[in-house]
Protein backbone atom coordinates (compact mmCIF):
# COMPACT_ATOMS: atom_id res chain seq x y z
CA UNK A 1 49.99 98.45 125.80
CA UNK A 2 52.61 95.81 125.44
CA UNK A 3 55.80 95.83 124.72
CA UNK A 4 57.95 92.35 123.46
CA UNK A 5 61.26 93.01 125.78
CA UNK A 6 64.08 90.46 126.65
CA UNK A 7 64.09 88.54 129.56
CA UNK A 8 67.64 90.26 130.48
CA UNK A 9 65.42 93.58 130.21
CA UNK A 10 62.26 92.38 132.49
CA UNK A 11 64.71 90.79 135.01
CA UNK A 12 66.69 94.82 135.52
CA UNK A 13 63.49 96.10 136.03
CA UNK A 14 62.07 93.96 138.16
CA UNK A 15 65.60 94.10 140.63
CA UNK A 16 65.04 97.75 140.46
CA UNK A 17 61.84 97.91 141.46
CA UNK A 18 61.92 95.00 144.39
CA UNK A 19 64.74 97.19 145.95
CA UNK A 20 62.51 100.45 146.13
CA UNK A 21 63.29 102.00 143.10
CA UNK A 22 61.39 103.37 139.83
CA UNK A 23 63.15 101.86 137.09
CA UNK A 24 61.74 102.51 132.90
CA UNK A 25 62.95 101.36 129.95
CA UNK A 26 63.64 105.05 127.86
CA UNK A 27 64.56 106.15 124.62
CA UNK A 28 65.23 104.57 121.36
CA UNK A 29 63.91 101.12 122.39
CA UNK A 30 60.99 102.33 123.54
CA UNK A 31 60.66 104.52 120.00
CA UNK A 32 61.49 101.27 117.84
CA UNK A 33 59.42 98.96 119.35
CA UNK A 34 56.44 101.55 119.25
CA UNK A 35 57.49 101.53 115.31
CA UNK A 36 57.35 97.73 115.34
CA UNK A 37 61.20 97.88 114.74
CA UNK A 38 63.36 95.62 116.55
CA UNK A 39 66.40 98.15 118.85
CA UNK A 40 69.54 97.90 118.70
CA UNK A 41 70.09 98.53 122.69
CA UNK A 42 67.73 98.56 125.73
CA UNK A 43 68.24 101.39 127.77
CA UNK A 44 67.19 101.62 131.40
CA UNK A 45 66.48 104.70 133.41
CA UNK A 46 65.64 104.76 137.30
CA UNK A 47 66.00 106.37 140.67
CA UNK A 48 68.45 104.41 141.70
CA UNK A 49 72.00 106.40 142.15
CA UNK A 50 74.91 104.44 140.46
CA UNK A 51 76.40 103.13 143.65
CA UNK A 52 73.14 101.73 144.40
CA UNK A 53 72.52 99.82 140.88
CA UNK A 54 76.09 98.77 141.32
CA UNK A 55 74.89 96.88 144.64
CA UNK A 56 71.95 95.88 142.82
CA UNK A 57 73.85 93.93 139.70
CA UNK A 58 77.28 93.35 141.72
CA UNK A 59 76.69 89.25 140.81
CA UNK A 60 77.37 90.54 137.44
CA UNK A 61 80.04 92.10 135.20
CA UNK A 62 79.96 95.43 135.41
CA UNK A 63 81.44 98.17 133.30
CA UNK A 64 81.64 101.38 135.18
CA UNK A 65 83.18 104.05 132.75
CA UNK A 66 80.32 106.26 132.75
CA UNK A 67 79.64 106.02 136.46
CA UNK A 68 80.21 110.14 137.01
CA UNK A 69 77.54 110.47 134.23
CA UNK A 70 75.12 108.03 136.03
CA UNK A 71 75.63 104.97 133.57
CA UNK A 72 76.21 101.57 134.99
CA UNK A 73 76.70 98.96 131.93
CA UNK A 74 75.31 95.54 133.32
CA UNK A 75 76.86 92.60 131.03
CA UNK A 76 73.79 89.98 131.27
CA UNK A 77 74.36 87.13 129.82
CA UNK A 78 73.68 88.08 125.96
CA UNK A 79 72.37 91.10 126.32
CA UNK A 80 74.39 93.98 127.74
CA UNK A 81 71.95 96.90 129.41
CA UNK A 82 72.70 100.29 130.09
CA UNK A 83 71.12 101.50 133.05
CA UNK A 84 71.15 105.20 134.09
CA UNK A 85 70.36 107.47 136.98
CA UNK A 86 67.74 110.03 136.34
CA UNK A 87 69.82 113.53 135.98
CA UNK A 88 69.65 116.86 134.75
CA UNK A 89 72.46 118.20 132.62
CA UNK A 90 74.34 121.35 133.72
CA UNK A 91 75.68 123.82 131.21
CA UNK A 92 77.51 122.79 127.59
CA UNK A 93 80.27 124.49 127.49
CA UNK A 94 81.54 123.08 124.29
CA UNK A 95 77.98 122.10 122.32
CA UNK A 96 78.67 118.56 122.95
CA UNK A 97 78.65 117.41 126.21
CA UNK A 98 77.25 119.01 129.86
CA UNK A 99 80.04 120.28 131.95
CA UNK A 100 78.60 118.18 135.25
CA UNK A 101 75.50 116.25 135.78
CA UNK A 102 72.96 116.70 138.86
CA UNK A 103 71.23 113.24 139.37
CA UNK A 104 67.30 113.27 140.29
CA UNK A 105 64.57 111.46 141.79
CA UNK A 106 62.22 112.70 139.03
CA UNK A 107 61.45 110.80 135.78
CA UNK A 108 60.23 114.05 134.64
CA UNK A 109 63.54 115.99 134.57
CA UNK A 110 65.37 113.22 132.89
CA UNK A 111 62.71 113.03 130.36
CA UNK A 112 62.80 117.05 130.06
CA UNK A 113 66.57 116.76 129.26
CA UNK A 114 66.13 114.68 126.03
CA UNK A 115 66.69 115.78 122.80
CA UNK A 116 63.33 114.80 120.44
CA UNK A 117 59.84 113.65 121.75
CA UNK A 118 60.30 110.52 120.09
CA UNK A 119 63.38 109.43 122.22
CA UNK A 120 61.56 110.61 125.19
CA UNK A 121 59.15 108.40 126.22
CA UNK A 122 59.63 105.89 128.97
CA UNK A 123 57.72 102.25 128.91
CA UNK A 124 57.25 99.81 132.21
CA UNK A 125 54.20 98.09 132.34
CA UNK A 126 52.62 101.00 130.40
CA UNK A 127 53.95 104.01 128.49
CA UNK A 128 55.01 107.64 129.92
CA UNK A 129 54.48 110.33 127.28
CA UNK A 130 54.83 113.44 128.84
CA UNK A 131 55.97 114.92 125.23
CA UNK A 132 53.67 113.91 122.71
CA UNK A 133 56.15 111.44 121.46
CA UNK A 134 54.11 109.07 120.31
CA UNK A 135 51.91 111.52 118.55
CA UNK A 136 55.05 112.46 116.67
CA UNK A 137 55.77 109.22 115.96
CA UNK A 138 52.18 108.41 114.44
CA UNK A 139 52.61 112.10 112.60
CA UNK A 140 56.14 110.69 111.30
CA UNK A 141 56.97 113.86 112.83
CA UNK A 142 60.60 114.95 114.40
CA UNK A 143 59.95 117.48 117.42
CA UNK A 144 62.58 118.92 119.86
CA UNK A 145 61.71 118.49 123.65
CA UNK A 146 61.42 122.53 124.51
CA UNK A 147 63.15 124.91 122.43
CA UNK A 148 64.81 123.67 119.54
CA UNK A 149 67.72 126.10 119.43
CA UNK A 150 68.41 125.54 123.16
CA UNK A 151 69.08 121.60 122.29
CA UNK A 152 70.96 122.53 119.41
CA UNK A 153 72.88 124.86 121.61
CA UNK A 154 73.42 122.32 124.70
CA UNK A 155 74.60 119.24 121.87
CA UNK A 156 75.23 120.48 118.51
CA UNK A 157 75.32 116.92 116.89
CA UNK A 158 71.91 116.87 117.32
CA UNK A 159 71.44 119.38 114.60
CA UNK A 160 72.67 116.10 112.21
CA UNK A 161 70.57 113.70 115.04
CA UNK A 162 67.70 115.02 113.49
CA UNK A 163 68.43 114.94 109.90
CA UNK A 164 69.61 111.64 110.66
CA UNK A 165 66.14 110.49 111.98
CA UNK A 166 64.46 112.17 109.19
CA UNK A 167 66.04 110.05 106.58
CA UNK A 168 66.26 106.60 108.59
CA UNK A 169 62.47 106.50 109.62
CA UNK A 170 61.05 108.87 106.34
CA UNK A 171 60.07 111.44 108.78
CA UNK A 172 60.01 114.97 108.36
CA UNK A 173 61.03 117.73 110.73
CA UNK A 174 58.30 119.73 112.68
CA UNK A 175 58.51 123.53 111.68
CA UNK A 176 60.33 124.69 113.93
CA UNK A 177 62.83 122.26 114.37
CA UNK A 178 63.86 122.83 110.37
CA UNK A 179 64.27 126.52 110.81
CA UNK A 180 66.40 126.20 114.07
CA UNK A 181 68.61 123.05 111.91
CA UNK A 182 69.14 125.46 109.30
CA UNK A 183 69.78 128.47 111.60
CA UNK A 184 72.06 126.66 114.06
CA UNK A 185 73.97 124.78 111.52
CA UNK A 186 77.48 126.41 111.94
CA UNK A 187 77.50 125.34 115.88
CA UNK A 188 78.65 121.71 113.65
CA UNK A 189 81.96 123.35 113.33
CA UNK A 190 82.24 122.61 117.10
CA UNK A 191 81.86 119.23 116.79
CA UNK A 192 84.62 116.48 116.32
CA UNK A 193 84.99 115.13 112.90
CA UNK A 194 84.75 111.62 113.52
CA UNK A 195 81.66 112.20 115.13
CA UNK A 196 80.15 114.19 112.24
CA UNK A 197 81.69 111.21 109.67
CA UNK A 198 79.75 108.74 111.77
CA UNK A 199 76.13 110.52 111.76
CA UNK A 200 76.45 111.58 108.40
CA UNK A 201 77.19 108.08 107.20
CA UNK A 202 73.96 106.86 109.28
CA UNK A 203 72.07 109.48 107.50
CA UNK A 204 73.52 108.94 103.74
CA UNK A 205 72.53 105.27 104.28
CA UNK A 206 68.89 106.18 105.58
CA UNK A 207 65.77 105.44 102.71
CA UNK A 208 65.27 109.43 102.39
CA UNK A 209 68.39 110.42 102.52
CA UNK A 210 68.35 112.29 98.81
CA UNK A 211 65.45 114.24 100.10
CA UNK A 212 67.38 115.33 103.57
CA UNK A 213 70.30 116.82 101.28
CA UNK A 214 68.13 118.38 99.09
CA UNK A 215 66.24 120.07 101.90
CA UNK A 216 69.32 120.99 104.21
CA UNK A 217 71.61 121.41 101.58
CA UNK A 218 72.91 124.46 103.27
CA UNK A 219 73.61 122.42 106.44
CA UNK A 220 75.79 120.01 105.17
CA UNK A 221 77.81 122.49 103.37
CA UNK A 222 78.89 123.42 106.51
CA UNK A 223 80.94 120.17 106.53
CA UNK A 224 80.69 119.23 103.13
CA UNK A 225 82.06 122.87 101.29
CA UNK A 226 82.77 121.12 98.16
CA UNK A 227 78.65 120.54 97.39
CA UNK A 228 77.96 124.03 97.09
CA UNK A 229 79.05 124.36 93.81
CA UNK A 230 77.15 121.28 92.46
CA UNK A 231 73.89 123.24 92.68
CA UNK A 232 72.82 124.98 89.58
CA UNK A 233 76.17 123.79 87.71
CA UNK A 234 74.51 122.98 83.90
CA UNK A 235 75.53 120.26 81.99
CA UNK A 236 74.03 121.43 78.39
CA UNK A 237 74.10 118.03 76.93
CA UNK A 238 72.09 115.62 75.66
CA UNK A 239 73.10 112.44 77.77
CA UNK A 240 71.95 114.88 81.13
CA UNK A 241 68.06 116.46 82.01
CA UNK A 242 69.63 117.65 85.40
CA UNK A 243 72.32 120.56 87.00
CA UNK A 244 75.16 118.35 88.84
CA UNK A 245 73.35 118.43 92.07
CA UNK A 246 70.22 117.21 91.18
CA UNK A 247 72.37 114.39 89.07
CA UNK A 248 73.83 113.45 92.04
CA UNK A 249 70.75 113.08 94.19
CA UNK A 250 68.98 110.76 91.39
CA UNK A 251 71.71 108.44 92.04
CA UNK A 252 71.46 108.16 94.97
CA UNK A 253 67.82 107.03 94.43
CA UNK A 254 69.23 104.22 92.73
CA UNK A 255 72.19 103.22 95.03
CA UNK A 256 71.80 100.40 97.89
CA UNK A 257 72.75 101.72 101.38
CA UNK A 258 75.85 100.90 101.14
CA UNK A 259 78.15 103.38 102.99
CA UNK A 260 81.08 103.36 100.75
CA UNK A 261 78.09 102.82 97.50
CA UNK A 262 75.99 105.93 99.05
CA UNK A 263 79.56 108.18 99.47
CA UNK A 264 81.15 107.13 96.33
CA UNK A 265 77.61 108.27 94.48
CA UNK A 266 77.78 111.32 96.14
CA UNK A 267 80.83 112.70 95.56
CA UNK A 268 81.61 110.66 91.97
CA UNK A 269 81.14 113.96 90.17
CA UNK A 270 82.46 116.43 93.23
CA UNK A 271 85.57 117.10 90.45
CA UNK A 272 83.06 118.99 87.78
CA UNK A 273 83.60 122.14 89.04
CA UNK A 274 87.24 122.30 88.35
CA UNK A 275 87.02 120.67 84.97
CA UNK A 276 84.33 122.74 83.66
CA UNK A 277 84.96 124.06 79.90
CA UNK A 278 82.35 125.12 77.32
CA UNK A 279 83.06 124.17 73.69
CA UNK A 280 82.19 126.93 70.72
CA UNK A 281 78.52 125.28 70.75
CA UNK A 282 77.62 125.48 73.66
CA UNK A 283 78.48 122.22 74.96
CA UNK A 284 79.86 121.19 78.60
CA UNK A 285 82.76 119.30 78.72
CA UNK A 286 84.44 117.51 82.07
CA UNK A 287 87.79 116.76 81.24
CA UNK A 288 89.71 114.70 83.58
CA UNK A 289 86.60 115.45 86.73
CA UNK A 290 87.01 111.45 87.51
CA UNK A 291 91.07 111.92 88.87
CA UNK A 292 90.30 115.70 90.40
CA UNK A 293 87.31 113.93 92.11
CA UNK A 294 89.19 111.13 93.41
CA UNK A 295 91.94 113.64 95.06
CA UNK A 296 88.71 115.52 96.43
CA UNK A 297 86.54 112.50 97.31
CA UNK A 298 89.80 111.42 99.37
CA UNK A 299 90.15 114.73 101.33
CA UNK A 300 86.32 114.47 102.26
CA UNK A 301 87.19 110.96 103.80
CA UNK A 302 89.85 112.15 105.57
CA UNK A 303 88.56 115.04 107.29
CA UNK A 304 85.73 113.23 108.09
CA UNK A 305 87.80 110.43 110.06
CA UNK A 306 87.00 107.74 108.00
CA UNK A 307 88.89 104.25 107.91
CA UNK A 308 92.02 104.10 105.31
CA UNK A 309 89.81 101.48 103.47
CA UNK A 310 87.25 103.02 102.97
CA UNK A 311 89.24 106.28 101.86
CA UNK A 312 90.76 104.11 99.66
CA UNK A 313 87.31 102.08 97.94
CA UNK A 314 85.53 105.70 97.60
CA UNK A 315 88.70 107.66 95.87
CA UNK A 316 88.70 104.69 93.29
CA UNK A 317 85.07 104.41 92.69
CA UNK A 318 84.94 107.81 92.01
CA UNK A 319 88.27 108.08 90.18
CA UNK A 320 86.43 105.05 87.88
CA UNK A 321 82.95 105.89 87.74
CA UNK A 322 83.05 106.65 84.27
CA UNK A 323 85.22 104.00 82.69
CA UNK A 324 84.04 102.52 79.37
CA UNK A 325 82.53 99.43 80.30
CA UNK A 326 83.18 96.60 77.85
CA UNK A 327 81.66 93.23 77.71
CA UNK A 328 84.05 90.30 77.73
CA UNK A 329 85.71 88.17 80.08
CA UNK A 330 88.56 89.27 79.25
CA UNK A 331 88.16 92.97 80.31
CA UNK A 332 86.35 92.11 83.07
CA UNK A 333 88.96 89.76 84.48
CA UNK A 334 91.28 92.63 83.78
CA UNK A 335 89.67 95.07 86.26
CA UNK A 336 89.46 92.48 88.72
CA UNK A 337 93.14 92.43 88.47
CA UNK A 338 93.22 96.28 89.46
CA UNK A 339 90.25 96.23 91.65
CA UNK A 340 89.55 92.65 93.18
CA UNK A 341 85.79 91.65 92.80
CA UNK A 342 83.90 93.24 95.51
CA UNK A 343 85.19 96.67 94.89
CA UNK A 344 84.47 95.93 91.02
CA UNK A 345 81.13 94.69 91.91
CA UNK A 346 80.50 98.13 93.80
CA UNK A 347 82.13 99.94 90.52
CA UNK A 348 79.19 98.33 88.34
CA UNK A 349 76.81 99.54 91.01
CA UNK A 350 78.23 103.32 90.70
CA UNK A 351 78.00 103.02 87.16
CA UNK A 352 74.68 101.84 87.12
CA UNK A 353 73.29 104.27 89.55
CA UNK A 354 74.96 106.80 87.52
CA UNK A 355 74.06 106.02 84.31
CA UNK A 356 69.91 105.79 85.51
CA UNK A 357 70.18 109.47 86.50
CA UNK A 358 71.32 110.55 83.55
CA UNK A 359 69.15 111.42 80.26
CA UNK A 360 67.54 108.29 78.47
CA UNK A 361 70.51 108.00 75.51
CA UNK A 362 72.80 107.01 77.89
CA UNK A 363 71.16 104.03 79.24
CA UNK A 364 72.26 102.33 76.11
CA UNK A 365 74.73 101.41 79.04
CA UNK A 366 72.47 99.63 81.04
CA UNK A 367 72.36 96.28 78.73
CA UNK A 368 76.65 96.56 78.50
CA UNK A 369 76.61 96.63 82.39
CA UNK A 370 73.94 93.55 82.47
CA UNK A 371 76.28 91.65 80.01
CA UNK A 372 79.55 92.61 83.21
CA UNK A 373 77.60 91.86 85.75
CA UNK A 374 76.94 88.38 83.80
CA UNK A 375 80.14 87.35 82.63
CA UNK A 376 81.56 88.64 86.57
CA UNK A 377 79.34 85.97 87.67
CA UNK A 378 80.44 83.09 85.67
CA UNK A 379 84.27 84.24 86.28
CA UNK A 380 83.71 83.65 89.98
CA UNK A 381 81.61 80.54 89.18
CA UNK A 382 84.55 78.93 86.88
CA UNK A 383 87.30 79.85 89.67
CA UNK A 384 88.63 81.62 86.62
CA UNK A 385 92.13 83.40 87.04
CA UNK A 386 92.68 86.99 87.71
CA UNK A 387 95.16 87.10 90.09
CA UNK A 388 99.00 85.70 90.75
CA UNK A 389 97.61 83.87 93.68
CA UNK A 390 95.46 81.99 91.10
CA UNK A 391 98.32 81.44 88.51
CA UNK A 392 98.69 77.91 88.26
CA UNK A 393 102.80 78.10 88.22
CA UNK A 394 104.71 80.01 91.30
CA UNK A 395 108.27 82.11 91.69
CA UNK A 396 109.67 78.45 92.37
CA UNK A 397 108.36 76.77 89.48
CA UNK A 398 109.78 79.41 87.23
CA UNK A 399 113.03 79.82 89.02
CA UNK A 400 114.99 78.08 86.25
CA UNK A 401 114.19 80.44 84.03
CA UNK A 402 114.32 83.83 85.94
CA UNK A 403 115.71 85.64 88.86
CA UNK A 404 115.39 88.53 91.03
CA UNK A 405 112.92 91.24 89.58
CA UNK A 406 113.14 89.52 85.85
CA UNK A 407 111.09 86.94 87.82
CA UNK A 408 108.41 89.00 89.09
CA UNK A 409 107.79 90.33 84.95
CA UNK A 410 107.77 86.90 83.62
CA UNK A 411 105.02 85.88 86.46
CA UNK A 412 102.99 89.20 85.27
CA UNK A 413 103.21 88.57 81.88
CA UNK A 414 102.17 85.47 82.46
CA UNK A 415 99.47 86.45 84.34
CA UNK A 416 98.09 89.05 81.48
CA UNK A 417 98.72 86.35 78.60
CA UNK A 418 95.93 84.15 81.02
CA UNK A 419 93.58 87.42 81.92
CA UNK A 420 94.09 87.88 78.02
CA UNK A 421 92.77 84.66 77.15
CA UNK A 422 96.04 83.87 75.24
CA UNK A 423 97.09 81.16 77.65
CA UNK A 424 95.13 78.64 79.96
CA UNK A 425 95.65 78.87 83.44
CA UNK A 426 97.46 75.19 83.08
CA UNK A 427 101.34 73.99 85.00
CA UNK A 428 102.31 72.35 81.55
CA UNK A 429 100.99 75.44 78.94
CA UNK A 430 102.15 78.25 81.51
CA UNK A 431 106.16 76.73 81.84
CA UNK A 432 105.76 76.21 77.73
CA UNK A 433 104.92 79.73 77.31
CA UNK A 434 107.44 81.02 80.36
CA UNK A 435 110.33 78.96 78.60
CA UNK A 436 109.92 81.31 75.39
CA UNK A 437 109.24 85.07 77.34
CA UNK A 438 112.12 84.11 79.68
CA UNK A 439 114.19 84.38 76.19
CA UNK A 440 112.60 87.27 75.18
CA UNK A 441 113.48 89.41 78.42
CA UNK A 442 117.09 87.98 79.01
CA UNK A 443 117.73 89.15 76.04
């Protein structure tokens, strides 16, 4: 077996191995190019004790942060390589990280050490499977390496590791791996929130991601409280076939993996709950669910350390999910005023992934969204105005006929008379029509 690694790669391994040393490529490279997937890193293993791959590599820039750990980062040119001792983790005192590491001679104990068979294999010249690894991999299969609560125990993040896999690479989990994911899953509330924001993310964004959360629903509760009363909330009407949970997870089937798209759908009806009320026929009713699920869908973001703008793009897709789309320029051009395009763009996605998981009278939508999606392409196309930075006049041009904040109306309302379609965006028409509304607010 061959595998197709960079030259940066071939040339570590090679240095290791003149000098004495066993030296393996390991881990996820090894499991993506076995998948016919091209890796993100190369990671090297060997014998070799820090100081000693130091030596080895001192002609090049070094980054040695996770020396006490056994990693030596060697910047090649183009391709840095992380290149670790072999070791054996002590104890994990906090389900996250071993309180010391013991470094080894023996490929076999670092391998042991590893959380699923199909991140521990090791590859130089041929492969070293001492896991099954790649039978899991041609099972689609995700396997612990020994006892699946003891690695959930040691590093609980691999409880979401797992899940993770499971919905980037459409595998499934190995028996007993799913029972100990499900029966470990409060050791997550040891875990740092940043570090559960990032793996979920990975995970929401994977192909099979709807089918993870439908599976493990329980586990990301742990995290995620605000789900558990999605599941089995009705909607009794004739524009929905599913409870809110299952509504949610058939839009995600239609959403692009998008990580603000993917969060957005998930949590664009997390208000329902609060809103519920049940008219004298039996009907379900959701008033005001879009603004409680914005003030919900930006706690989520928060306490899962996201960045501000993303906070900020998920609270106001979900706070506009349901708006009442209307064809026109002119509307259109108005919520590019509030929202800029891309965010808009993203809005139309929401709605449409919304509106496809819903029962078929509502996608009388679909053609109304077609017809935004249309005339948002030939606003961009035309350079067409939406904004004050595309107003053809300026504060200065219009400083003859307003000051201070009367200035900063007459520039807005001649910015709506243009988004309106009651003005062109033209010097000459926009001073004509400033001349008269600078009359109407002196006075």
């Amino acid at each position: 077996m061959e595998l197709q690694i960079p030259a940066q790669a071939e040339e570590a391994l090679q240095t290791l191995q003149r000098a004495g040393f066993e030296a393996y490529l390991v881990g996820g490279c090894v499991r993506d190019s076995l998948l016919g997937l091209t890796p993100h890193d190369w990671d090297i293993t060997t014998s070799a004790l820090p100081e000693e791959t130091a030596r080895l590599f001192s002609s090049l820039p070094l980054v040695r942060q996770g020396e006490k750990h056994g990693t030596i980062l060697v910047l090649f040119p183009g391709l840095p390589l992380e290149i670790t001792t072999f070791r054996v983790d002590g104890p994990y005192a906090d389900h996250r990280r071993p309180e010391a590491v013991h470094f080894s001679r023996s490929l076999r104990e670092d391998l042991a050490r590893r959380d699923f068979t199909i991140n521990a294999m090791a590859w130089n010249r041929e492969l070293i499977d001492l896991f099954d690894g790649e039978r899991d991999l041609s099972l689609h299969r995700i396997r612990c390496v020994g006892p699946p609560k003891d690695r959930f125990e040691e590093d609980s993040l691999r409880i979401l590791r797992a899940l993770r896999f499971a919905s980037c690479l459409s595998f499934s989990l190995e028996e007993a791996t799913a029972a100990a994911v499900l029966e470990c899953r409060d050791l997550l509330g040891n875990i740092a929130a940043e570090r559960i924001g990032e793996e979920f993310i990975r995970l929401l964004c994977g192909r099979d991601a709807p089918d993870i959360l439908r599976r493990y629903r329980p586990v990301f509760e742990v995290f995620l409280p605000e789900l558990a009363p999605l599941a089995g909330l009705d909607q009794h009407s004739p524009y929905h076939q599913y409870d809110v949970w299952e509504h949610t997870l058939h839009a995600l089937e239609h959403t692009a993996n998008d990580p603000e798209l993917r969060l957005a759908v998930l949590l664009h009806d997390i208000g329902k709950p609060l809103c519920k009320s049940v008219d004298a026929n039996g009907g379900c009713h959701f008033r005001g669910h879009q603004e409680a699920g914005a003030a919900i869908a930006k706690r989520v973001c928060e306490r899962l350390r996201l960045s501000r703008q993303t906070t900020e793009h998920v609270s106001s897709l979900v706070r506009y999910h349901d708006f009442s789309v209307a064809c026109g320029e002119a509307n259109v051009r108005r919520w590019l005023n509030r929202l800029g395009v891309p965010l808009y763009r993203k809005l139309l996605e929401v709605n449409r992934a919304d509106t496809l998981a819903h029962a078929s009278p509502a996608f009388r939508r679909l053609p109304i969204l077609d017809q935004a999606e249309e005339d948002l392409e030939r606003i961009e196309r035309e350079g067409q105005c939406w904004s004050l930075d595309q107003l053809a006049v300026n504060g200065r041009d219009l400083a003859a006929y307003a000051q201070g904040p009367a200035l900063g109306k007459l520039l807005h309302r001649l910015l709506d008379a243009v988004i309106d379609g009651d003005c062109p965006n033209d010097h000459d028409a926009l001073i004509a029509l400033a001349v008269r509304l600078a009359s109407q607010l002196s006075g």
